[in-house]
C-alpha atoms as a PDB file:
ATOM      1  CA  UNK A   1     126.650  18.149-115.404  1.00  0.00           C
ATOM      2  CA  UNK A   2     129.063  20.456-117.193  1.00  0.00           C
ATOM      3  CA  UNK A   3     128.928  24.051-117.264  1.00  0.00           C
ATOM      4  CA  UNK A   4     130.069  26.090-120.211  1.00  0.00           C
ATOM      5  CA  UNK A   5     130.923  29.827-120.446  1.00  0.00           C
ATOM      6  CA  UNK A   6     131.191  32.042-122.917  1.00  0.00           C
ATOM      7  CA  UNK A   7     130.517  36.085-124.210  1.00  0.00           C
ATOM      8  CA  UNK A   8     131.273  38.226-126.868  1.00  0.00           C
ATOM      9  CA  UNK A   9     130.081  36.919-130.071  1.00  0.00           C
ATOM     10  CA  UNK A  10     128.748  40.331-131.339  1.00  0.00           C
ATOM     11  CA  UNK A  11     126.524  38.037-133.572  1.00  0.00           C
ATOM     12  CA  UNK A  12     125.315  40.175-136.803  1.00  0.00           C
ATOM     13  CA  UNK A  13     124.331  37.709-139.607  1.00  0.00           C
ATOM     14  CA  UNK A  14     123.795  34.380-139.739  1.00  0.00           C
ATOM     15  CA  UNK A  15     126.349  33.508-142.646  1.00  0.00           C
ATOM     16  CA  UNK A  16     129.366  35.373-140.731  1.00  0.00           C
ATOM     17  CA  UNK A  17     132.033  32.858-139.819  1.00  0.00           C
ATOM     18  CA  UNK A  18     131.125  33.504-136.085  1.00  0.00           C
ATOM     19  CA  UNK A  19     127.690  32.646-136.297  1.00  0.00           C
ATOM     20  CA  UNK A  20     128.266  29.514-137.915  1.00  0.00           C
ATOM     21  CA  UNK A  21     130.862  28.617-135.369  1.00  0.00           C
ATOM     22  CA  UNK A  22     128.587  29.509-132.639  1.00  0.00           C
ATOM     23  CA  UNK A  23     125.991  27.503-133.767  1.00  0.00           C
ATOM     24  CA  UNK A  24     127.857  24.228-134.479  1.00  0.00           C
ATOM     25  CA  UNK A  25     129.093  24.566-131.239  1.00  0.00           C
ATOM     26  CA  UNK A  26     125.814  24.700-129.489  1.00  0.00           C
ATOM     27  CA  UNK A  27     124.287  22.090-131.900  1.00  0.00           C
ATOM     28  CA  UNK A  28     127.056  20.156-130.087  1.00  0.00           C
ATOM     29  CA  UNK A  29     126.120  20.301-127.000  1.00  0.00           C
ATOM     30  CA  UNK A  30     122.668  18.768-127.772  1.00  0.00           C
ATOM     31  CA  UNK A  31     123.847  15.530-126.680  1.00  0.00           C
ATOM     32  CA  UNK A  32     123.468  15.658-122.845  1.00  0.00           C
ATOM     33  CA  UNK A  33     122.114  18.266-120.656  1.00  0.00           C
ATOM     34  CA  UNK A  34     124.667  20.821-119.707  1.00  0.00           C
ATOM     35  CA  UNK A  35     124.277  24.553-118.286  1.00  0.00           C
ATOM     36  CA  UNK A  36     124.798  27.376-120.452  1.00  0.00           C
ATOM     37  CA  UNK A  37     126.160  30.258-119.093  1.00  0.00           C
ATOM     38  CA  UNK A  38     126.293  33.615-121.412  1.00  0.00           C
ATOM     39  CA  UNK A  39     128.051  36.246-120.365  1.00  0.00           C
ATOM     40  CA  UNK A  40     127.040  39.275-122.727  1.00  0.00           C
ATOM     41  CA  UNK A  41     127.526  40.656-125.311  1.00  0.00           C
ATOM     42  CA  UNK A  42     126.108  37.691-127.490  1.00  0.00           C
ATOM     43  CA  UNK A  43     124.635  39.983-130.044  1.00  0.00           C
ATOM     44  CA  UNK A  44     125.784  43.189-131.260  1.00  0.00           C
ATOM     45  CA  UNK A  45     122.637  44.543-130.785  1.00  0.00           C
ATOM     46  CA  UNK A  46     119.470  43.198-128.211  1.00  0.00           C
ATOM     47  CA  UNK A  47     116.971  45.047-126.550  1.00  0.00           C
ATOM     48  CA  UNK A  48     114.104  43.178-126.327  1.00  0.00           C
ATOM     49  CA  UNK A  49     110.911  43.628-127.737  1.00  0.00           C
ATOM     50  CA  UNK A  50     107.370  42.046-126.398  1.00  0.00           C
ATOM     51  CA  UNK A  51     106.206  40.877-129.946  1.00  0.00           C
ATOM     52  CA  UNK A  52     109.435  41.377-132.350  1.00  0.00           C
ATOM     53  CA  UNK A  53     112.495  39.241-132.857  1.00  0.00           C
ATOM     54  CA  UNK A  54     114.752  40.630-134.853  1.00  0.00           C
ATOM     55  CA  UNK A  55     115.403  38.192-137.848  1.00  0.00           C
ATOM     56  CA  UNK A  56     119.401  37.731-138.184  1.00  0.00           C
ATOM     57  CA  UNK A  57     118.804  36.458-134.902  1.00  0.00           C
ATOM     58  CA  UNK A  58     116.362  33.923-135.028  1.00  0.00           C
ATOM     59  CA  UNK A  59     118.687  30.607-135.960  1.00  0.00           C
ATOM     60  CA  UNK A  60     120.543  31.084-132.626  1.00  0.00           C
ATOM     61  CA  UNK A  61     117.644  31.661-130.719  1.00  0.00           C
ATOM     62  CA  UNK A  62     115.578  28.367-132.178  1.00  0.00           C
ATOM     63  CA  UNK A  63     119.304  26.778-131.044  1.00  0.00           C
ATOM     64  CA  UNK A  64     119.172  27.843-127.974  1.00  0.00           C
ATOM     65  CA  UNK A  65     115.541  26.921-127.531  1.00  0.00           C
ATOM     66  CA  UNK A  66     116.567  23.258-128.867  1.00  0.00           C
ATOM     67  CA  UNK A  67     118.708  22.896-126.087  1.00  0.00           C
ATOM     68  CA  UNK A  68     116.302  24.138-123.290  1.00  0.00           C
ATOM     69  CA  UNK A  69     114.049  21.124-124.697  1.00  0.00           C
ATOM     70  CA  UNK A  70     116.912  19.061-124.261  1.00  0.00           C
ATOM     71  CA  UNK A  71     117.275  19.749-120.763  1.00  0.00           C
ATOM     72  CA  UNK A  72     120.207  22.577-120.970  1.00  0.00           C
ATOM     73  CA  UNK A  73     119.728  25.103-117.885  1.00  0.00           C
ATOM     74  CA  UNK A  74     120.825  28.971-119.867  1.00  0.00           C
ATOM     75  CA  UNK A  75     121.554  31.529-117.590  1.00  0.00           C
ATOM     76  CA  UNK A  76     122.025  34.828-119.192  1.00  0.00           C
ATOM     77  CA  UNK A  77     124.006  37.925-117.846  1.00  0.00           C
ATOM     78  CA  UNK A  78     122.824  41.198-119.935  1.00  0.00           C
ATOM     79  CA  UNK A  79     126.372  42.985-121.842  1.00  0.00           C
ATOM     80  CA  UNK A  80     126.414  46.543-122.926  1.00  0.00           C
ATOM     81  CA  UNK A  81     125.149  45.003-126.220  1.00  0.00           C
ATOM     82  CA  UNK A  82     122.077  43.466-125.272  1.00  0.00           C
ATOM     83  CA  UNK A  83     119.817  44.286-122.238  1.00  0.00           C
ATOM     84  CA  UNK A  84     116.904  43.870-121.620  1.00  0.00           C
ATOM     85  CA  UNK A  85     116.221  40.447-123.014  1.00  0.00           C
ATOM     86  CA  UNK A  86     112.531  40.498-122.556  1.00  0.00           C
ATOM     87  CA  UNK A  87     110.175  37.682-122.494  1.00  0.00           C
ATOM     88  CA  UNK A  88     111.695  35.137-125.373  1.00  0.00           C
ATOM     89  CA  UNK A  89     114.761  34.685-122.751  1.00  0.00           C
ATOM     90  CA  UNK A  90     112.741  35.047-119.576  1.00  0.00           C
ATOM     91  CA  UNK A  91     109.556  33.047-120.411  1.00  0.00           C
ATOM     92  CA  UNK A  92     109.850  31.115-123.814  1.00  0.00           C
ATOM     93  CA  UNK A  93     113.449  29.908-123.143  1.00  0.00           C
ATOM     94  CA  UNK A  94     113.045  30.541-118.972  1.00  0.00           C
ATOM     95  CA  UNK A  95     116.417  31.571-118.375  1.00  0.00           C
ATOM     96  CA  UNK A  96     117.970  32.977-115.741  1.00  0.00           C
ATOM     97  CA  UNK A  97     119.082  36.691-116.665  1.00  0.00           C
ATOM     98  CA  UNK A  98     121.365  38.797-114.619  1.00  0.00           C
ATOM     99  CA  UNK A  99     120.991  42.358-115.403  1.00  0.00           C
ATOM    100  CA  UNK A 100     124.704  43.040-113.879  1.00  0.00           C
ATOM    101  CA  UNK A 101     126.807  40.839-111.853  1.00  0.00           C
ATOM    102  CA  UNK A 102     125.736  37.319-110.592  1.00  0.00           C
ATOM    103  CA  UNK A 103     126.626  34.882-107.822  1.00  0.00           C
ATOM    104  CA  UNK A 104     126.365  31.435-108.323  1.00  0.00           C
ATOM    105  CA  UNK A 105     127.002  28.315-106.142  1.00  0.00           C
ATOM    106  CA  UNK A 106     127.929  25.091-108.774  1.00  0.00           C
ATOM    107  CA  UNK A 107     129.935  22.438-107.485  1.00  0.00           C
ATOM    108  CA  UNK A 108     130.774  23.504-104.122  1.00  0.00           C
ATOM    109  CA  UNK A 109     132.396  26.469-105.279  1.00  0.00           C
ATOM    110  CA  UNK A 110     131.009  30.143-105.740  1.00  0.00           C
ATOM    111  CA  UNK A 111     131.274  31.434-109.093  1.00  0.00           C
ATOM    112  CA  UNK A 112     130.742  35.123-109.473  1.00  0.00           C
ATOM    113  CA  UNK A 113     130.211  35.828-112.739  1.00  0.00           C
ATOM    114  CA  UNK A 114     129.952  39.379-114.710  1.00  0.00           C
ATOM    115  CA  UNK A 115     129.786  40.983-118.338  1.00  0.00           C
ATOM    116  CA  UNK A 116     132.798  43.055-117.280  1.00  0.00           C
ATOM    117  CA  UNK A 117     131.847  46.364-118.513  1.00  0.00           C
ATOM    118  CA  UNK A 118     131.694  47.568-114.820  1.00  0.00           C
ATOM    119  CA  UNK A 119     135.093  46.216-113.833  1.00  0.00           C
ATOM    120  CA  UNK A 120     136.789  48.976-114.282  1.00  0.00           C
ATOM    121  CA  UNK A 121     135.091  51.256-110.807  1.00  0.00           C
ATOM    122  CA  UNK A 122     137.510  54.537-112.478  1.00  0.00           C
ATOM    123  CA  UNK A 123     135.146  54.913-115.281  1.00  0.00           C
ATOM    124  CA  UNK A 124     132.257  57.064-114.267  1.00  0.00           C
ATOM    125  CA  UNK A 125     131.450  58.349-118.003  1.00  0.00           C
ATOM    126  CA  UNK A 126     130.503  55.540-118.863  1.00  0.00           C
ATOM    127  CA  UNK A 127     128.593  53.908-115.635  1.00  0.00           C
ATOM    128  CA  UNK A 128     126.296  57.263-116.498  1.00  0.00           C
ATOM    129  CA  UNK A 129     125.776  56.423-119.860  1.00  0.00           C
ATOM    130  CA  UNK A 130     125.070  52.566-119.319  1.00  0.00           C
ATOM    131  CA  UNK A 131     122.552  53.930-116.369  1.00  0.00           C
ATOM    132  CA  UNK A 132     120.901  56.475-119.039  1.00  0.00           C
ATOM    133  CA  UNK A 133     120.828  53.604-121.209  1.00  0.00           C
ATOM    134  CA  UNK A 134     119.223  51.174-118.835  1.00  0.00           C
ATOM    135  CA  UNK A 135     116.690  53.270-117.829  1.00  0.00           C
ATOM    136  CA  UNK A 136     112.692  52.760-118.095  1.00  0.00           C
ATOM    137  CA  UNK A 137     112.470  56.386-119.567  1.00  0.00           C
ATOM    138  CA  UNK A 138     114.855  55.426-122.602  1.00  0.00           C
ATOM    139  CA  UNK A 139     113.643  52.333-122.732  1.00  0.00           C
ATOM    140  CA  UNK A 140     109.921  53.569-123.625  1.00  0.00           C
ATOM    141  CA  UNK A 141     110.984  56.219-126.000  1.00  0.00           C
ATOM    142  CA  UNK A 142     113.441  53.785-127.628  1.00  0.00           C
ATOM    143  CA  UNK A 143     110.275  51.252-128.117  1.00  0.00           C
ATOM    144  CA  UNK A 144     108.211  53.866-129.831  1.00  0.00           C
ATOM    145  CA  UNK A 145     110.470  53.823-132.940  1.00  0.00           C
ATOM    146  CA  UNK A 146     109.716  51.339-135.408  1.00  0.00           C
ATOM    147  CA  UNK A 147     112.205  47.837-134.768  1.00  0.00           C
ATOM    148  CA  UNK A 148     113.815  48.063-138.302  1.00  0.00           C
ATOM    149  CA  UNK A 149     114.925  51.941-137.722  1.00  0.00           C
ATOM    150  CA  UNK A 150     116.040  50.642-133.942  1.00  0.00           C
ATOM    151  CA  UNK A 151     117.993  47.568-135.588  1.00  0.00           C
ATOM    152  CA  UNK A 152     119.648  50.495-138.055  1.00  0.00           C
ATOM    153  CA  UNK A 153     120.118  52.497-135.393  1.00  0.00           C
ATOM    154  CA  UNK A 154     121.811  50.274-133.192  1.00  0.00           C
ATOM    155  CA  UNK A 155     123.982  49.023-136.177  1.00  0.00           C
ATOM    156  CA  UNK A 156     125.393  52.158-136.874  1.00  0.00           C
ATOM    157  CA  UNK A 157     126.007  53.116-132.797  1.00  0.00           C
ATOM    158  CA  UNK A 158     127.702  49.497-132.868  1.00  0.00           C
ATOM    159  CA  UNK A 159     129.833  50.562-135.925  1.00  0.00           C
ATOM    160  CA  UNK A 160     131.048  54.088-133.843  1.00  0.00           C
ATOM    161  CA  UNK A 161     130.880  52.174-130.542  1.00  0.00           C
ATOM    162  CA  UNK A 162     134.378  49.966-132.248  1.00  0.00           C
ATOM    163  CA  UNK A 163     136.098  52.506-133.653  1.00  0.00           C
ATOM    164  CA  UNK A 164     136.039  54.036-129.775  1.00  0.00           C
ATOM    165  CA  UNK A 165     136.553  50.538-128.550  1.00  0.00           C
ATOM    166  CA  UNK A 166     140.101  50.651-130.400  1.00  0.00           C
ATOM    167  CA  UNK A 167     141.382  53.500-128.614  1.00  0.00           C
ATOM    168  CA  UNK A 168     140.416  52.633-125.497  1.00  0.00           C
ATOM    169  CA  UNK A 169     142.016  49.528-125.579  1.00  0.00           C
ATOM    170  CA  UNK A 170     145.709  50.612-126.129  1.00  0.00           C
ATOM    171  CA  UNK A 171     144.988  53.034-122.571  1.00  0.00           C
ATOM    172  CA  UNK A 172     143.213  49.804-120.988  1.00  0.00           C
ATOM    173  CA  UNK A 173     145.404  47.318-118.908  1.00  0.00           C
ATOM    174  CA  UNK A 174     143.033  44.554-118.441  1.00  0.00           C
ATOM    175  CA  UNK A 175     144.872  42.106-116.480  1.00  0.00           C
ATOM    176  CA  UNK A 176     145.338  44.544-113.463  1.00  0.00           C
ATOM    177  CA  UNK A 177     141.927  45.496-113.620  1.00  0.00           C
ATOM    178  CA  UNK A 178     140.508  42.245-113.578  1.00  0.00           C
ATOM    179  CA  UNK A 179     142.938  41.125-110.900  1.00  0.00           C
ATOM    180  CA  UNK A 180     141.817  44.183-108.799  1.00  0.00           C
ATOM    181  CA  UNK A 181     138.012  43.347-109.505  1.00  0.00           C
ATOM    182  CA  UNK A 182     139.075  39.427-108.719  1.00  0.00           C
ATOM    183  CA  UNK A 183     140.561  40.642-105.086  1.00  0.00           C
ATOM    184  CA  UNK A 184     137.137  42.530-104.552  1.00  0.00           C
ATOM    185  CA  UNK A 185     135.235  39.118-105.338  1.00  0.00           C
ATOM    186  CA  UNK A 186     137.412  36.639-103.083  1.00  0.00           C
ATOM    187  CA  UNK A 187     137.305  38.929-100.254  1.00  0.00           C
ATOM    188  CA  UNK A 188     133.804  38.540-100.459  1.00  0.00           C
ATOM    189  CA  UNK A 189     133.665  34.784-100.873  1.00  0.00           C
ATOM    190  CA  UNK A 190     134.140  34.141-105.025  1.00  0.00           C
ATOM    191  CA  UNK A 191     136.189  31.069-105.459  1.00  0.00           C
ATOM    192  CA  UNK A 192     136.516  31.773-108.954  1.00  0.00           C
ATOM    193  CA  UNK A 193     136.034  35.049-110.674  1.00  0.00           C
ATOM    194  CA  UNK A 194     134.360  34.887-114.195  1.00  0.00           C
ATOM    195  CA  UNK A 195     133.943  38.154-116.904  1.00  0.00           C
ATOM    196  CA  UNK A 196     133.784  38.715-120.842  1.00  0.00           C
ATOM    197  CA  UNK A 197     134.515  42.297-122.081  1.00  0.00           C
ATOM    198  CA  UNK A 198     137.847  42.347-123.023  1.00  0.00           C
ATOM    199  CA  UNK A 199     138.296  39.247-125.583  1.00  0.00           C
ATOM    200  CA  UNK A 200     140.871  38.142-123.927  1.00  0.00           C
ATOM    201  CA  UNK A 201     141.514  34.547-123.136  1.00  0.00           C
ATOM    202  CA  UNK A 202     143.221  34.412-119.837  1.00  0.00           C
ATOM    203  CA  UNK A 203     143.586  32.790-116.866  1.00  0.00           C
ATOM    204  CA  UNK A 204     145.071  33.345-113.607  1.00  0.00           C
ATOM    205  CA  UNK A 205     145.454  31.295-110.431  1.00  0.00           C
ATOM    206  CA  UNK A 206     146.275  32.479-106.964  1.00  0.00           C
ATOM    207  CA  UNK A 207     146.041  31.268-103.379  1.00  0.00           C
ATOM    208  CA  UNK A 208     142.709  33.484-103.050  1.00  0.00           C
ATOM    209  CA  UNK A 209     140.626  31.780-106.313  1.00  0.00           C
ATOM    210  CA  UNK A 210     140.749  31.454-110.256  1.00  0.00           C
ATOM    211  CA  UNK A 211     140.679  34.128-112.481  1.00  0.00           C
ATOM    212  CA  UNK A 212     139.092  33.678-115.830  1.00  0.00           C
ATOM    213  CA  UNK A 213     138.516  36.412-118.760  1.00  0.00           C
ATOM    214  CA  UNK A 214     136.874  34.690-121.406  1.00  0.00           C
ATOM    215  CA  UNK A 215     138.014  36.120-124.975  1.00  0.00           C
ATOM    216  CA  UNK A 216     135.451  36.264-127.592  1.00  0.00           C
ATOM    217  CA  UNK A 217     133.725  34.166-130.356  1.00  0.00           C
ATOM    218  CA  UNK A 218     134.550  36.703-132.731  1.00  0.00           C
ATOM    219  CA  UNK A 219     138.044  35.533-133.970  1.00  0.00           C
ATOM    220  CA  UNK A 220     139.098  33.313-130.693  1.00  0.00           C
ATOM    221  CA  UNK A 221     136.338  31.201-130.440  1.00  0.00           C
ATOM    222  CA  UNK A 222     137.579  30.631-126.535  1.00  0.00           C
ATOM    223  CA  UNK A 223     135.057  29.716-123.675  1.00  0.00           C
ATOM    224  CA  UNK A 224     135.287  27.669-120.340  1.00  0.00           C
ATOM    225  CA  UNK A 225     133.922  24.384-119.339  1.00  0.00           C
ATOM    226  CA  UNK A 226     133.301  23.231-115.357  1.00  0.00           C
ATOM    227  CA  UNK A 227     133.518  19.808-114.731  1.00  0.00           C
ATOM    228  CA  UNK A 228     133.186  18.245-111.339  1.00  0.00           C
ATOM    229  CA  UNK A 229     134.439  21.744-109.450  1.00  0.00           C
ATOM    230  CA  UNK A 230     137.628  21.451-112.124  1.00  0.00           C
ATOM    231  CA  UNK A 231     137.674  24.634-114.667  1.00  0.00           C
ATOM    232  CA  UNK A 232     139.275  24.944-117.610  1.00  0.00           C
ATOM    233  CA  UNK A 233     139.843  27.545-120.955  1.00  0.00           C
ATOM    234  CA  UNK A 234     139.775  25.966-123.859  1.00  0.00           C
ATOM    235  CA  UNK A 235     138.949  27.166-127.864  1.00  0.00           C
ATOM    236  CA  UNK A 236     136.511  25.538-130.471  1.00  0.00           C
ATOM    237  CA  UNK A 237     138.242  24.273-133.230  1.00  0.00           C
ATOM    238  CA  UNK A 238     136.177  23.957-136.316  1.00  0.00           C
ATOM    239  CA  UNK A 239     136.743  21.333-138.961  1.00  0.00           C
ATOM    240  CA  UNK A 240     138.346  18.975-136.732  1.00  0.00           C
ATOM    241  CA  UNK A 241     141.329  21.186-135.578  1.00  0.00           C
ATOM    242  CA  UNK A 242     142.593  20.662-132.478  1.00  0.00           C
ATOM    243  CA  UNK A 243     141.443  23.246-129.700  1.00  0.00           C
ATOM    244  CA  UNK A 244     143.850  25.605-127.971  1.00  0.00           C
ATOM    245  CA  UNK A 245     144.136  25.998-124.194  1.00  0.00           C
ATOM    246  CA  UNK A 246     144.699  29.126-122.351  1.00  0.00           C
ATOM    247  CA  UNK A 247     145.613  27.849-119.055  1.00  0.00           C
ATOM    248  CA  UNK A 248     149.099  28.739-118.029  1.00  0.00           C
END
């Protein structure tokens, strides 16, 4: 069976070029049973409701349910976009949801797997705010407002929340942090070391394990496929184009 990775798609409307992408993709995988493995950050904005989808998002999630019918396995690890999934990914598509990091054996080799927003151990603002956030007490008060002035809400957050991003990315240095969070892993028995976050496509090997950042399906359309214990980082490549590879 393969195994296919992939995070960030910040999905807002169904007629943005990403959404499309993401869903052609998916509708491709319909032909065999495979294991999907998200690694946050899917939507721009998911907390989930008991009784309420929110509409932009209902075309992936009828995809995704296609493919559970089909005999995909979808395991789900929450982002700092969407937490929370609620009972549509827990009971109607019965996923497997990791609220933060995840171990998995596949293959005869451990995967650990993670969102990446917790990579970086330095970063204490924001552990408290992503604890605040995560927490039954804002969770309840967050439910009592009507979904349509939550969806606004969390729109315009998501609009500040990139402008931010951008300046924290020229002070980030990814690579070293996800090497350092990699070195954590193996010494605790990860073969290979799996996270979104950054949207960046990159791979490193060492003696220890694999390293693998994802990228996004915003502009990169990058993700990973495990076959047979073998990993690789590869792109979709709409319209026929041929996909790019990340592997050094």
């Amino acid at each position: 069976m393969k195994r296919y990775f992939l995070a960030d798609a910040h999905l807002k409307d169904p007629g943005d070029r990403n959404y499309r992408h993401l869903l052609d993709f998916l509708r491709s995988l319909e032909k065999e049973p495979c294991e999907l493995i998200l690694l946050g950050d899917i939507f721009e904005f998911w907390m989930g409701y008991r009784h309420v989808l929110f509409a932009p998002y209902v075309p992936l999630l009828e995809q995704l349910r296609r493919l559970r019918e089909r005999g995909t396995e979808i395991v789900f690890v929450e982002g700092n976009h969407d937490f929370r999934m609620g009972p549509y990914f827990t009971e109607t598509l019965g996923c497997t949801v990791f609220s933060g990091d995840g171990v998995l054996e596949r293959d005869g080799r451990r995967l650990h797997i993670s969102h990446g927003d917790l990579v970086d151990e330095e970063d204490v603002p924001y552990r408290l705010l992503r604890a605040f956030l995560r927490c039954p007490l804002f969770y309840a008060a967050f439910r009592v407002f009507p979904p349509d002035w939550a969806w606004a809400i969390a729109r315009r957050a998501g609009r500040r929340s990139r402008k931010k991003r951008a300046a924290r990315e020229r002070r980030w240095d990814p690579e070293n942090l996800l090497r350092r969070h990699a070195r954590r892993r193996f010494a605790a028995g990860a073969d290979i070391v799996i996270s979104g976050h950054f949207h960046l496509p990159w791979r490193e090997q060492s003696g220890a394990g694999t390293i693998l950042s994802l990228g996004d399906w915003i502009s990169q359309f990058s993700y990973a496929v495990m076959d047979q214990g073998q990993i690789l980082l590869t792109s979709y490549a709409p319209a026929g184009d041929p996909p790019s590879s990340f592997d050094p």
